[in-house]
Structures are given as structure tokens and as C-alpha cells.
Protein backbone atom coordinates (compact mmCIF):
# COMPACT_ATOMS: atom_id res chain seq x y z
CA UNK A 1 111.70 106.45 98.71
CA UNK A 2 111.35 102.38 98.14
CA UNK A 3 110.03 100.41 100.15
CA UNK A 4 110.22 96.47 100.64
CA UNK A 5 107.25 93.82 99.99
CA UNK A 6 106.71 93.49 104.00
CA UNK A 7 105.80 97.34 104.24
CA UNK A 8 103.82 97.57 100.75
CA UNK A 9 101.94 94.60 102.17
CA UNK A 10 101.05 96.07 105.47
CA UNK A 11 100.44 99.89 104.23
CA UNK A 12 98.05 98.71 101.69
CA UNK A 13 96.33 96.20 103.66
CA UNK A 14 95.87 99.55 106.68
CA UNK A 15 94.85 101.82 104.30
CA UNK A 16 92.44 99.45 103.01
CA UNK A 17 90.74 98.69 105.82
CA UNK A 18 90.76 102.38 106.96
CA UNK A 19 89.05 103.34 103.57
CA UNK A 20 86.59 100.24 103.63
CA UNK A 21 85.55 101.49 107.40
CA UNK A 22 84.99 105.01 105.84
CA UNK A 23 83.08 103.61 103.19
CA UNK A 24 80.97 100.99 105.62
CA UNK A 25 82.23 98.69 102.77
CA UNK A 26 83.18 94.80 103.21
CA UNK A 27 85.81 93.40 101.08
CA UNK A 28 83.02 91.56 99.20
CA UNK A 29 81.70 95.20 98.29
CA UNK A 30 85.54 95.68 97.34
CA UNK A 31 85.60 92.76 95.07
CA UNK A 32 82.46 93.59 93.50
CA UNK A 33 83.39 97.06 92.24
CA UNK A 34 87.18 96.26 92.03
CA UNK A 35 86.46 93.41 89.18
CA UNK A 36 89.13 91.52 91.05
CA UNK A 37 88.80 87.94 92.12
CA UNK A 38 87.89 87.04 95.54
CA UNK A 39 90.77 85.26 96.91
CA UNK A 40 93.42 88.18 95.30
CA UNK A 41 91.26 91.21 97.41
CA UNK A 42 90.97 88.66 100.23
CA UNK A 43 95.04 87.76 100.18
CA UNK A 44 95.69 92.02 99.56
CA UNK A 45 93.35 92.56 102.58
CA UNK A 46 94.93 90.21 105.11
CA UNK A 47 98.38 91.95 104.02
CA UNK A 48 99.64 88.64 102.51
CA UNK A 49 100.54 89.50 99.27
CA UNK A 50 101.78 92.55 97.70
CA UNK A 51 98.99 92.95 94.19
CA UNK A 52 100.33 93.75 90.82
CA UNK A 53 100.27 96.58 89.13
CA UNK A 54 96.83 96.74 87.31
CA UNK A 55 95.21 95.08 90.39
CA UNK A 56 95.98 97.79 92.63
CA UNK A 57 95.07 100.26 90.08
CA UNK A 58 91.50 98.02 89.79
CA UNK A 59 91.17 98.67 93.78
CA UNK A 60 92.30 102.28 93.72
CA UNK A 61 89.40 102.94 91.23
CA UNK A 62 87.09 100.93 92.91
CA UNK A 63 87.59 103.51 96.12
CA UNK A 64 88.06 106.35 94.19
CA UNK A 65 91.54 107.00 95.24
CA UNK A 66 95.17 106.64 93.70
CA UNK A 67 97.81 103.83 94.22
CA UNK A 68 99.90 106.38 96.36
CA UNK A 69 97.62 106.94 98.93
CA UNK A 70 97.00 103.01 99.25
CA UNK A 71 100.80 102.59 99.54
CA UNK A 72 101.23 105.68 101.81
CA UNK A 73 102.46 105.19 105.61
CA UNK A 74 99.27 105.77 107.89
CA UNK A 75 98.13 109.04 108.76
CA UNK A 76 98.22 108.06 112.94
CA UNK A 77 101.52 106.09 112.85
CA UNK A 78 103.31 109.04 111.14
CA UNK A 79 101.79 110.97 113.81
CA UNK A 80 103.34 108.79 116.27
CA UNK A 81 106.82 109.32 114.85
CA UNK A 82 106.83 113.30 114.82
């Protein structure tokens, strides 16, 4: 299924902060191991821009996780749907 910029920007920036929380990271710990610069992990965080390809693979490495599950619809508001 595709989605449009305004969802990719607000799944990945929920299912960032979601993993940060589990991690008891801050987005300067994010930046750090990501390799990305601080105003693009800032911007991706906020949910104001929608990252490129090889940035959101840099963050998906940096948590040990895949570009799907950064793009996937939350866990509770699929819940809510059902």
C-alpha cells in the first residue's frame, strides 16, 4: 500500500519517538550513532520532513531496526481501528 508524505512524516516521526523512549535515547544520541546531521534527525523527529532514502536507512541502523517498521502505522492506533 502507498502512502502520502503527511503519513510517512507522522509514522516515522511516532515510531521514532516510541523507539527512542525504549531506548532512553535523545535525538542527540540518535544523531550521534545515525551519522546524520543535526537539523535533518531534528526536522525527521518533529515529523516535518519526510528523509531520503539512505538517511532513513542511516537511522534504521542506528536503532537496529528496518525502514518498514519506522514507516509502519503504530502498534496502539491500529489497535484502535480493529
Amino acid at each position: 500500500m502507498l502512502i502520502n508524505k503527511t503519513t510517512a512524516k507522522k509514522r516515522i516521526a511516532t515510531n521514532l519517538r516510541r523507539m527512542l523512549d525504549a531506548r532512553h535515547w535523545t535525538v542527540a544520541d540518535l544523531v550521534r550513532e545515525s551519522g546524520e546531521a543535526h537539523n535533518t534527525v531534528y526536522r525527521v523527529f518533529r515529523g516535518e520532513n519526510v528523509p531520503d532514502a539512505v538517511t532513513l536507512a542511516n537511522i534504521a541502523d542506528a536503532l537496529d531496526t528496518s525502514v518498514d517498521l519506522l514507516l509502519q502505522e503504530s502498534v496502539e492506533k491500529s489497535k484502535t481501528l480493529a
